[in-house]
C-alpha atoms as a PDB file:
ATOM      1  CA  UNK A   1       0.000   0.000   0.000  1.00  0.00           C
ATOM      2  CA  UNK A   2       1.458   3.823  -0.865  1.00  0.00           C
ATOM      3  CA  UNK A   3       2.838   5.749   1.980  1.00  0.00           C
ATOM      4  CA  UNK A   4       1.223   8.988   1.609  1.00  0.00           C
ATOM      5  CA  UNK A   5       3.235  12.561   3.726  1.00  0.00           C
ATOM      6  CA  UNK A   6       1.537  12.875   6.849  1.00  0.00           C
ATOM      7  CA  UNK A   7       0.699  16.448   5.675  1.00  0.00           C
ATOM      8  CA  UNK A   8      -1.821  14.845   3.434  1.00  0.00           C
ATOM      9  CA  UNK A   9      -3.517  12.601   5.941  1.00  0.00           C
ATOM     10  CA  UNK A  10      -4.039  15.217   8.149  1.00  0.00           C
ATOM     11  CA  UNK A  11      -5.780  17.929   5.474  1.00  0.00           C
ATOM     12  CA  UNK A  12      -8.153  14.697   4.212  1.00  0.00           C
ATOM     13  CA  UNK A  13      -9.596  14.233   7.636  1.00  0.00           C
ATOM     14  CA  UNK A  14     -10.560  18.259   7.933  1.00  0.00           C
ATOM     15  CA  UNK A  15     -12.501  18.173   4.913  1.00  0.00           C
ATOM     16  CA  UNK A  16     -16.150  16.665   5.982  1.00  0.00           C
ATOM     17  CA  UNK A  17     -15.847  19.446   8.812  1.00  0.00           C
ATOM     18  CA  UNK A  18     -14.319  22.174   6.337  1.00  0.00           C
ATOM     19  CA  UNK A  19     -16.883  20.685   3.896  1.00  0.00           C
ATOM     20  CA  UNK A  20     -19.777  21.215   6.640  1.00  0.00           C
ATOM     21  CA  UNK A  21     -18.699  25.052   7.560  1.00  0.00           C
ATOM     22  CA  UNK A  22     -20.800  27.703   5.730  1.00  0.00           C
ATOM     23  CA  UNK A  23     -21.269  31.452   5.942  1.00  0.00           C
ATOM     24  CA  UNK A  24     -24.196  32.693   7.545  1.00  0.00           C
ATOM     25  CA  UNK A  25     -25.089  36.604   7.136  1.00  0.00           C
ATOM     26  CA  UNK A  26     -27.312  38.085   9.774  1.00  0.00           C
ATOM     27  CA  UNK A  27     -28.747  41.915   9.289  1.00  0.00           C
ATOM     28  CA  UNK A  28     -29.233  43.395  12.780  1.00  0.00           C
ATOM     29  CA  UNK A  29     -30.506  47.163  14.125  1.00  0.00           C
ATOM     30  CA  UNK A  30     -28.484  49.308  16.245  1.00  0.00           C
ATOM     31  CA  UNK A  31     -30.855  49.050  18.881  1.00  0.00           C
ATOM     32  CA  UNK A  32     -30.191  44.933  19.135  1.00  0.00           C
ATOM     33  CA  UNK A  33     -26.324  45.082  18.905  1.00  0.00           C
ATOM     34  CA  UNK A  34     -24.621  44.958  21.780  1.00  0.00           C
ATOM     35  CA  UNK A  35     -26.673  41.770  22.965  1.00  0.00           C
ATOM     36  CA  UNK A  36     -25.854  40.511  19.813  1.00  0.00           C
ATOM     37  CA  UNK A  37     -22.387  40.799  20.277  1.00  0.00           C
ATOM     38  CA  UNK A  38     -22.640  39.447  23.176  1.00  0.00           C
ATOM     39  CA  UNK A  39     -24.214  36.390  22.349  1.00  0.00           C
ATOM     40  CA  UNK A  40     -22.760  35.383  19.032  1.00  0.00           C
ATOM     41  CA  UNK A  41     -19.231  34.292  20.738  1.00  0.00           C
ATOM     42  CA  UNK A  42     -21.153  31.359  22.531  1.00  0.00           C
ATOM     43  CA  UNK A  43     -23.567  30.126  19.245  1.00  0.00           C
ATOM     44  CA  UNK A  44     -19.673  30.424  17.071  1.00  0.00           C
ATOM     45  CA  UNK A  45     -18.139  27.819  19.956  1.00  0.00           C
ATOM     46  CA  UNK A  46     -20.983  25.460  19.279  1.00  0.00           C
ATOM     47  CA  UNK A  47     -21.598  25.922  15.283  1.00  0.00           C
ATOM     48  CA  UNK A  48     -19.217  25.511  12.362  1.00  0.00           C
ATOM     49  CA  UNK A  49     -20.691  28.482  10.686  1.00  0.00           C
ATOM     50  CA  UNK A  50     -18.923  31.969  10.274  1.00  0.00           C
ATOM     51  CA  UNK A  51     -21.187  34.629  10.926  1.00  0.00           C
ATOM     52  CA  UNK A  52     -20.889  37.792   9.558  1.00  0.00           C
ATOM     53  CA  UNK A  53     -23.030  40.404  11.379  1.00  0.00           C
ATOM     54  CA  UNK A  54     -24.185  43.739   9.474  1.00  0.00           C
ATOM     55  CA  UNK A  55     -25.723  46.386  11.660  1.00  0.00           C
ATOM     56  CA  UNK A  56     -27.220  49.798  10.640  1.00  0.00           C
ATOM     57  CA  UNK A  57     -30.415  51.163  11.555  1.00  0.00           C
ATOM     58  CA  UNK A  58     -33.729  48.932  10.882  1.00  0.00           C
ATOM     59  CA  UNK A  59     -34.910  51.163   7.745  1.00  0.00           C
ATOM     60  CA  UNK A  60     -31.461  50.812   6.236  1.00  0.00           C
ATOM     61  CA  UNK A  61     -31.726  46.908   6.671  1.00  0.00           C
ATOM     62  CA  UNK A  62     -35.104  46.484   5.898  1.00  0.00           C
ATOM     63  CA  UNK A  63     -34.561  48.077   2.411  1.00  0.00           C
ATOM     64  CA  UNK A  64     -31.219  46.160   1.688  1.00  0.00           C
ATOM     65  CA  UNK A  65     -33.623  42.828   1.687  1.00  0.00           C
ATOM     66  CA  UNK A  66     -36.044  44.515   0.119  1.00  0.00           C
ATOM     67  CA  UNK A  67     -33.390  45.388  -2.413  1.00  0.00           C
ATOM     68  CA  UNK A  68     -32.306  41.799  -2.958  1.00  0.00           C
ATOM     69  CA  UNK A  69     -29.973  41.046  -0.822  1.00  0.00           C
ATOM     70  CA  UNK A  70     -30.405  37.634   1.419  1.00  0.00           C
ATOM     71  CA  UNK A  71     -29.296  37.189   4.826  1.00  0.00           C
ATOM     72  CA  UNK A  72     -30.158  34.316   6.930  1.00  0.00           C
ATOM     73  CA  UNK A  73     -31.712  36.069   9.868  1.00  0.00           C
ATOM     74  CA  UNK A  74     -32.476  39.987  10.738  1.00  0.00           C
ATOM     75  CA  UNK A  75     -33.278  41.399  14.034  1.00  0.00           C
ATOM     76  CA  UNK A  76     -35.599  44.537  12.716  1.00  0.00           C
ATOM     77  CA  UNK A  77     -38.770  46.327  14.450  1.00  0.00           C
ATOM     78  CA  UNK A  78     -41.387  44.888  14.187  1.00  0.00           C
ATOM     79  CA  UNK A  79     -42.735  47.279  11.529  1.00  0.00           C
ATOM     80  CA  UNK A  80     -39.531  46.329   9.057  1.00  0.00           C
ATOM     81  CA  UNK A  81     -40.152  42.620   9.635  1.00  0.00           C
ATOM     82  CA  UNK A  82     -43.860  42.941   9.040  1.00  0.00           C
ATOM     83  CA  UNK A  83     -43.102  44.833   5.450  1.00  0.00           C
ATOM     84  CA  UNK A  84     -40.759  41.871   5.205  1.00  0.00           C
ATOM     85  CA  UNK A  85     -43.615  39.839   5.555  1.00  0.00           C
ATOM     86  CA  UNK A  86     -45.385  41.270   3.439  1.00  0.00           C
ATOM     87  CA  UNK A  87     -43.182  40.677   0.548  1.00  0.00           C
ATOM     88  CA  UNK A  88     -43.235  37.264   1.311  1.00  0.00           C
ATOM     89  CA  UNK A  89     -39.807  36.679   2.623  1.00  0.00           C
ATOM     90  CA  UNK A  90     -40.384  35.961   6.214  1.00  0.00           C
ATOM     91  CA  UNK A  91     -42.299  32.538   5.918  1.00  0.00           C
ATOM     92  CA  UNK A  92     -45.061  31.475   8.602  1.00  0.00           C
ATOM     93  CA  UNK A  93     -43.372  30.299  11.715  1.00  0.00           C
ATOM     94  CA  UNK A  94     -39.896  31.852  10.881  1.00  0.00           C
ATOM     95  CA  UNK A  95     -40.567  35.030  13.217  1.00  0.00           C
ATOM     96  CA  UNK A  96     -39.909  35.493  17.408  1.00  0.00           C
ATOM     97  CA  UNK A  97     -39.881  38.360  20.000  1.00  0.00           C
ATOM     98  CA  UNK A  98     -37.012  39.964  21.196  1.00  0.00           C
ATOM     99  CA  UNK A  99     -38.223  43.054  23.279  1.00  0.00           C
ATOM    100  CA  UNK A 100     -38.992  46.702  23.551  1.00  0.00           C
ATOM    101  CA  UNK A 101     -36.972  49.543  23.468  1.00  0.00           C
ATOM    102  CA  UNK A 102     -37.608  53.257  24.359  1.00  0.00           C
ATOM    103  CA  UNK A 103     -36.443  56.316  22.483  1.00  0.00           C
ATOM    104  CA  UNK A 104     -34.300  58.099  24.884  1.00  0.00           C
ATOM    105  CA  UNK A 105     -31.575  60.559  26.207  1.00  0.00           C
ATOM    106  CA  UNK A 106     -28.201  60.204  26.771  1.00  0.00           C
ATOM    107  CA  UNK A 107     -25.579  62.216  28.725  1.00  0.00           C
ATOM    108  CA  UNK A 108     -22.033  61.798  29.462  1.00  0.00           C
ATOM    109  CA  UNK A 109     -21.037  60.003  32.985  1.00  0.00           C
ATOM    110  CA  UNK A 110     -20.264  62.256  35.562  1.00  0.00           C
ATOM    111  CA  UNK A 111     -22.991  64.743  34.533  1.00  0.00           C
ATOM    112  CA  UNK A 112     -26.134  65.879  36.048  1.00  0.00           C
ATOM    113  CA  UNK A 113     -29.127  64.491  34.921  1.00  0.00           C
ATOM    114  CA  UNK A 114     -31.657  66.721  32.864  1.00  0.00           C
ATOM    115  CA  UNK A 115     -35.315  66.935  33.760  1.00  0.00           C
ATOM    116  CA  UNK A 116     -37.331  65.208  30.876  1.00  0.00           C
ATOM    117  CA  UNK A 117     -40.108  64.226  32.903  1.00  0.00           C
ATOM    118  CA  UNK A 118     -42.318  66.491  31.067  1.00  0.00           C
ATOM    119  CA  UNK A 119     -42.714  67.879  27.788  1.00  0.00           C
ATOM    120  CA  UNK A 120     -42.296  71.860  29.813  1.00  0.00           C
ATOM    121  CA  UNK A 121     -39.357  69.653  31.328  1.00  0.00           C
ATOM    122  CA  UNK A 122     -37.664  68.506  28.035  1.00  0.00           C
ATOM    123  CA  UNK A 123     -38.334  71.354  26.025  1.00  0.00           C
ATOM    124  CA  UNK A 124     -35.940  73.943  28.928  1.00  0.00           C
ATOM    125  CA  UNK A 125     -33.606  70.975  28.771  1.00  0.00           C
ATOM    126  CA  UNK A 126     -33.102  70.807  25.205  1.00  0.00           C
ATOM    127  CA  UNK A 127     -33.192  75.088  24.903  1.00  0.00           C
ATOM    128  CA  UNK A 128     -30.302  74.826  27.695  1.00  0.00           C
ATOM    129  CA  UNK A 129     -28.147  72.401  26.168  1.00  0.00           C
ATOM    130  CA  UNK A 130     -25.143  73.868  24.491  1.00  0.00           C
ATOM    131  CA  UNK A 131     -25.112  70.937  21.484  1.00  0.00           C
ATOM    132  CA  UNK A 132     -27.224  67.965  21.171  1.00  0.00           C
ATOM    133  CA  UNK A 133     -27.023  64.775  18.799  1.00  0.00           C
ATOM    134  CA  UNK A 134     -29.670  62.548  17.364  1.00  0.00           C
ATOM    135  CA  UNK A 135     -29.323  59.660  14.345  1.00  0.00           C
ATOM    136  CA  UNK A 136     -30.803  60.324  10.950  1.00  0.00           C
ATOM    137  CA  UNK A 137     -34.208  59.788   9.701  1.00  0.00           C
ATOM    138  CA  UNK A 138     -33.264  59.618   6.407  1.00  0.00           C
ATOM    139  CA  UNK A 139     -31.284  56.869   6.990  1.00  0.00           C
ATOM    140  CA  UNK A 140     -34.237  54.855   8.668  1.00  0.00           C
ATOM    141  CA  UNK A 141     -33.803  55.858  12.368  1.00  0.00           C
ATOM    142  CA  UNK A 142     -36.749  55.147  14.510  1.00  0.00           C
ATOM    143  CA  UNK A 143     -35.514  57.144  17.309  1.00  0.00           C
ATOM    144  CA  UNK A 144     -34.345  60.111  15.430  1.00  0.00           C
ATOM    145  CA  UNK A 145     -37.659  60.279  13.624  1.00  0.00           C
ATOM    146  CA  UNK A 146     -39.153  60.360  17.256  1.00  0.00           C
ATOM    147  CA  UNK A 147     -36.993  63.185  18.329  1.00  0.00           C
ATOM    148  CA  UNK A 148     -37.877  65.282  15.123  1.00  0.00           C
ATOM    149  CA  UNK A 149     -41.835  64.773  16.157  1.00  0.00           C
ATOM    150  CA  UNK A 150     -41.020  65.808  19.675  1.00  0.00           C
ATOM    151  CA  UNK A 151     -38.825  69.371  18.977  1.00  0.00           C
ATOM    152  CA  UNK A 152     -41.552  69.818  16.392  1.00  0.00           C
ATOM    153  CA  UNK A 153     -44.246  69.387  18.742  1.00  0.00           C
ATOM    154  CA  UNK A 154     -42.274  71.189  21.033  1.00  0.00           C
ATOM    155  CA  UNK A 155     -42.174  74.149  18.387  1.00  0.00           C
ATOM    156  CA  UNK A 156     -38.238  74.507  19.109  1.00  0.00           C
ATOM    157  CA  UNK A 157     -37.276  73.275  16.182  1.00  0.00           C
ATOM    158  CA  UNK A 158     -35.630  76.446  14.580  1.00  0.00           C
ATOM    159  CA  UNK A 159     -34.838  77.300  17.801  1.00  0.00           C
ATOM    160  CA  UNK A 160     -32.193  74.394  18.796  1.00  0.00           C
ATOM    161  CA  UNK A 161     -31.410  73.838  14.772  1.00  0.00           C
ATOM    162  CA  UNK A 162     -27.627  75.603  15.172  1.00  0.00           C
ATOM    163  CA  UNK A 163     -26.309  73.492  17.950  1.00  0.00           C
ATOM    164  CA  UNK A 164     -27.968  70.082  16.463  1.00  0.00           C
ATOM    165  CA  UNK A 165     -25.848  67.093  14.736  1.00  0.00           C
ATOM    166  CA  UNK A 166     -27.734  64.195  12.473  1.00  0.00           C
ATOM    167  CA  UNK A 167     -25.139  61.216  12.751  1.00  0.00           C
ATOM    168  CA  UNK A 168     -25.566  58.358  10.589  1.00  0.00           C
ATOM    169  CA  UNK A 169     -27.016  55.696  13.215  1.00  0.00           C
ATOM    170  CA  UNK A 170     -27.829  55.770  17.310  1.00  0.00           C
ATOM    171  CA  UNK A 171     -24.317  54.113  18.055  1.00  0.00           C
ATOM    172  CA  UNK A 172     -22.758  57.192  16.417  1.00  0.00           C
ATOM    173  CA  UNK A 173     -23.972  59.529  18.463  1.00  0.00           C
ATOM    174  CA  UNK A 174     -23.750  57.710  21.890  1.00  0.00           C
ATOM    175  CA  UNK A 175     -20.270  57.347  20.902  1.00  0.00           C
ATOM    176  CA  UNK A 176     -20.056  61.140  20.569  1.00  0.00           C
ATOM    177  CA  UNK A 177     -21.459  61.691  23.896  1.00  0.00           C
ATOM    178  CA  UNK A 178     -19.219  59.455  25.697  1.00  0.00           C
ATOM    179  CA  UNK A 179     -16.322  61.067  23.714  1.00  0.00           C
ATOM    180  CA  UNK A 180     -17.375  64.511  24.730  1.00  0.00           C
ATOM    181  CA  UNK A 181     -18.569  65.944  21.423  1.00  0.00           C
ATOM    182  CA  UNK A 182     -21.907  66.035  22.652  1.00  0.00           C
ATOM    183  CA  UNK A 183     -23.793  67.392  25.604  1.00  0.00           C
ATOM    184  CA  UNK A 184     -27.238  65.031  25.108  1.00  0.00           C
ATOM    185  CA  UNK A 185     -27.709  62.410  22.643  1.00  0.00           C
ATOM    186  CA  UNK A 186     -30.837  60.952  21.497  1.00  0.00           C
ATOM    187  CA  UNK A 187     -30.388  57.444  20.631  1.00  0.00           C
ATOM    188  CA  UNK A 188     -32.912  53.833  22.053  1.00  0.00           C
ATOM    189  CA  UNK A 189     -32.310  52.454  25.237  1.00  0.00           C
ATOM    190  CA  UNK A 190     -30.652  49.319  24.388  1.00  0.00           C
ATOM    191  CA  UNK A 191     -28.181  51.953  22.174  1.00  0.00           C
ATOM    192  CA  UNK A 192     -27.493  53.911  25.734  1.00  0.00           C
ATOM    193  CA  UNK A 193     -27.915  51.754  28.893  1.00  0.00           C
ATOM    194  CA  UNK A 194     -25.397  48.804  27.909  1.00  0.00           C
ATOM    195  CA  UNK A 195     -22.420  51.811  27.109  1.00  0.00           C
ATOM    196  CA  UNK A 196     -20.021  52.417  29.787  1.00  0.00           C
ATOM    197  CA  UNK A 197     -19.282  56.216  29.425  1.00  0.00           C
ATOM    198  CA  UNK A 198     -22.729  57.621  29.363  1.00  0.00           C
ATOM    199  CA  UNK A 199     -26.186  57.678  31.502  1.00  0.00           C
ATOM    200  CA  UNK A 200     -29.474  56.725  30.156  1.00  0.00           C
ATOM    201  CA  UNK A 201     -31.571  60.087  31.551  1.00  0.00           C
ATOM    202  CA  UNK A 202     -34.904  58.544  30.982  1.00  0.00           C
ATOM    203  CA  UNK A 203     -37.537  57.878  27.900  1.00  0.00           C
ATOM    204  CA  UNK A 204     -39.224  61.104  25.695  1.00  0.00           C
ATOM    205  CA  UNK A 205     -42.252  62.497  28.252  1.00  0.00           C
ATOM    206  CA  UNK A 206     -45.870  61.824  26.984  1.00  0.00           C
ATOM    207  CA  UNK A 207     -46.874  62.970  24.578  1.00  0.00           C
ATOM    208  CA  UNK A 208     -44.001  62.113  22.336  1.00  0.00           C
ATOM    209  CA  UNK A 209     -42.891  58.849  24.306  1.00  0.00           C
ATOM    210  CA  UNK A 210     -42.093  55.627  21.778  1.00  0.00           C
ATOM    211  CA  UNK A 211     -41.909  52.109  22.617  1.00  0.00           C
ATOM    212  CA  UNK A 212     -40.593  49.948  19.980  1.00  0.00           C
ATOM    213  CA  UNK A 213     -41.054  46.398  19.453  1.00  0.00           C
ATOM    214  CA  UNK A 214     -38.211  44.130  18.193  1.00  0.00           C
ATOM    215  CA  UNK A 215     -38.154  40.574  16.544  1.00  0.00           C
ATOM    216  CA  UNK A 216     -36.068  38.208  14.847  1.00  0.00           C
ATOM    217  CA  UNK A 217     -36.734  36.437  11.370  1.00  0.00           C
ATOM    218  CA  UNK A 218     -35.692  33.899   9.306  1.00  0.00           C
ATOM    219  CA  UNK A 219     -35.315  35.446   5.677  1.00  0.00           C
ATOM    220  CA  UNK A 220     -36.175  32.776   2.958  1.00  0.00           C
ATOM    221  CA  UNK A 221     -36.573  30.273   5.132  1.00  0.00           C
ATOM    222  CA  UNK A 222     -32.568  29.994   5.891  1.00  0.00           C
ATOM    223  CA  UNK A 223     -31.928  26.550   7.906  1.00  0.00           C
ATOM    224  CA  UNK A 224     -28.619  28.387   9.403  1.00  0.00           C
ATOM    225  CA  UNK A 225     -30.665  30.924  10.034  1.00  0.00           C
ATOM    226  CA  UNK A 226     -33.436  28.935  11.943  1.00  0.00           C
ATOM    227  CA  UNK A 227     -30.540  27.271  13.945  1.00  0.00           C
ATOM    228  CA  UNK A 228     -29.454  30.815  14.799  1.00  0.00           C
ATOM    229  CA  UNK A 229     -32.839  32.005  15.705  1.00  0.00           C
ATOM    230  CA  UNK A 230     -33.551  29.095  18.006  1.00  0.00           C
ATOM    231  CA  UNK A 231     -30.159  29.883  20.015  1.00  0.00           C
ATOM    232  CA  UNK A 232     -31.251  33.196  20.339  1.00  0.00           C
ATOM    233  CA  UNK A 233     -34.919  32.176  21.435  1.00  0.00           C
ATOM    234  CA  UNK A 234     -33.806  30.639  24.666  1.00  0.00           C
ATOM    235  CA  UNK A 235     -34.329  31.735  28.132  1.00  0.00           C
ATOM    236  CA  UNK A 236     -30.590  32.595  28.776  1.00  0.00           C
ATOM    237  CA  UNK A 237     -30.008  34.600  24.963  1.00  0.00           C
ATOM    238  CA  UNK A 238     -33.623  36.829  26.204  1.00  0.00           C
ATOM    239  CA  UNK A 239     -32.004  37.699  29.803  1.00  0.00           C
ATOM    240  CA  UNK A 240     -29.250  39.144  28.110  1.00  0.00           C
ATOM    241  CA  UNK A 241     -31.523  40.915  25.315  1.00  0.00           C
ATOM    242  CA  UNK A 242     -32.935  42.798  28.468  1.00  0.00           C
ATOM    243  CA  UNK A 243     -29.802  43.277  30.313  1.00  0.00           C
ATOM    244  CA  UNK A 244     -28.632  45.449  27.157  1.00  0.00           C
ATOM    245  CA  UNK A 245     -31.827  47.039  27.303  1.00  0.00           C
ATOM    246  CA  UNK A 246     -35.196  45.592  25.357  1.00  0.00           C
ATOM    247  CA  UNK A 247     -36.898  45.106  27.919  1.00  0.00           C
ATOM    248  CA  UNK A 248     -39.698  41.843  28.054  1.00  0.00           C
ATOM    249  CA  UNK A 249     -43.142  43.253  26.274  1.00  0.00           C
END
């Protein structure tokens, strides 16, 4: 019988577990990312599949699928996964809660809190702040959209307009308040609470207040992504969805 170099053996008996290894894309909103991150190191030690995470805000997702492209599983608002739906690429069955969160204020640690219990409260806050940051709504951010509504309402909005950035997403501009660029930042609380650096000053006061449903779904039917979703369905993976801040409904 041939002698084959050891070298050779050795590569033969990887390939039925190379073979078995796949890439799995998953689309998931800023508001869902640091559980996410948080999670996916324990579902990589137990699966052979490379996953390769996009995040952006859920409008920006939601019209990349609707676009054409094909992940395996998104973690959207409920409204983006229902117009997913809709198009018939979330099949019946292929669809689970992940929590709430609330459109919000951030400040930099170390810093007084602002009074936002009320919308008298929020508007002398938001006159008194020397610069304040929020995400875009053109780029599909829920609770950027939110804030617009609110300093509408609030008729301030020519008012506040010179010492107001738009930042791409919600991570952006928690990132500039924890960096100092930024006196308050509007952003979710799952964007806020989980970031070491800044404190979560509360929810937008009634009238303008937003609670946000989340979910996962299974685009196309995906088995990777169904194996994904069920890891992330468990009691342990929806603890740590509402330690980073979407909270149970």
């Amino acid at each position: 019988m041939p002698r084959f170099p050891r070298s050779i053996v050795i590569f033969t008996s990887l390939l039925p577990a190379l073979a078995s290894a796949a890439q799995m894309r998953i689309f998931v909103a800023g508001a869902a990312k640091a559980s996410v991150e948080a999670l996916l190191p324990g579902f990589k030690q137990a699966s052979a599949d490379t996953v390769v995470v996009s995040y952006d805000t859920a409008g920006a997702l939601r019209d990349r699928v609707l676009k054409g492209e094909a992940p395996d599983l998104v973690i959207l608002t409920d409204v983006a996964i229902d117009v997913l739906s809709a198009r018939g690429l979330i099949r019946e069955g292929d669809r689970r809660e992940v929590g709430v969160v609330v459109a919000g204020l951030a400040v930099r640690q170390g810093t007084p809190l602002p009074d936002i219990t009320t919308a008298d409260a929020l508007r002398s806050t938001l006159l008194a702040a020397a610069t304040i940051a929020y995400p875009d709504t053109v780029h599909g951010a829920t609770s950027g959209a939110q804030f617009v509504k609110a300093i509408d309402g609030l008729g301030i909005h020519a008012q506040i307009a010179s010492k107001t950035t738009v930042l791409p997403t919600g991570v952006d501009v928690i990132d500039g308040v924890v960096a100092g660029k930024f006196e308050i930042g509007v952003s979710q609380s799952s964007e806020i609470l989980p970031v070491a650096g800044v404190r979560f000053v509360g929810g937008l006061p009634a009238p303008f207040a937003l609670r946000t449903p989340y979910a996962m779904a299974v685009v196309g039917g995906s088995d990777s992504g169904r194996q994904l979703m069920k890891y992330l369905d468990t009691v342990a993976a929806h603890a740590q969805f509402e330690s980073g801040g979407l909270s149970a409904r």
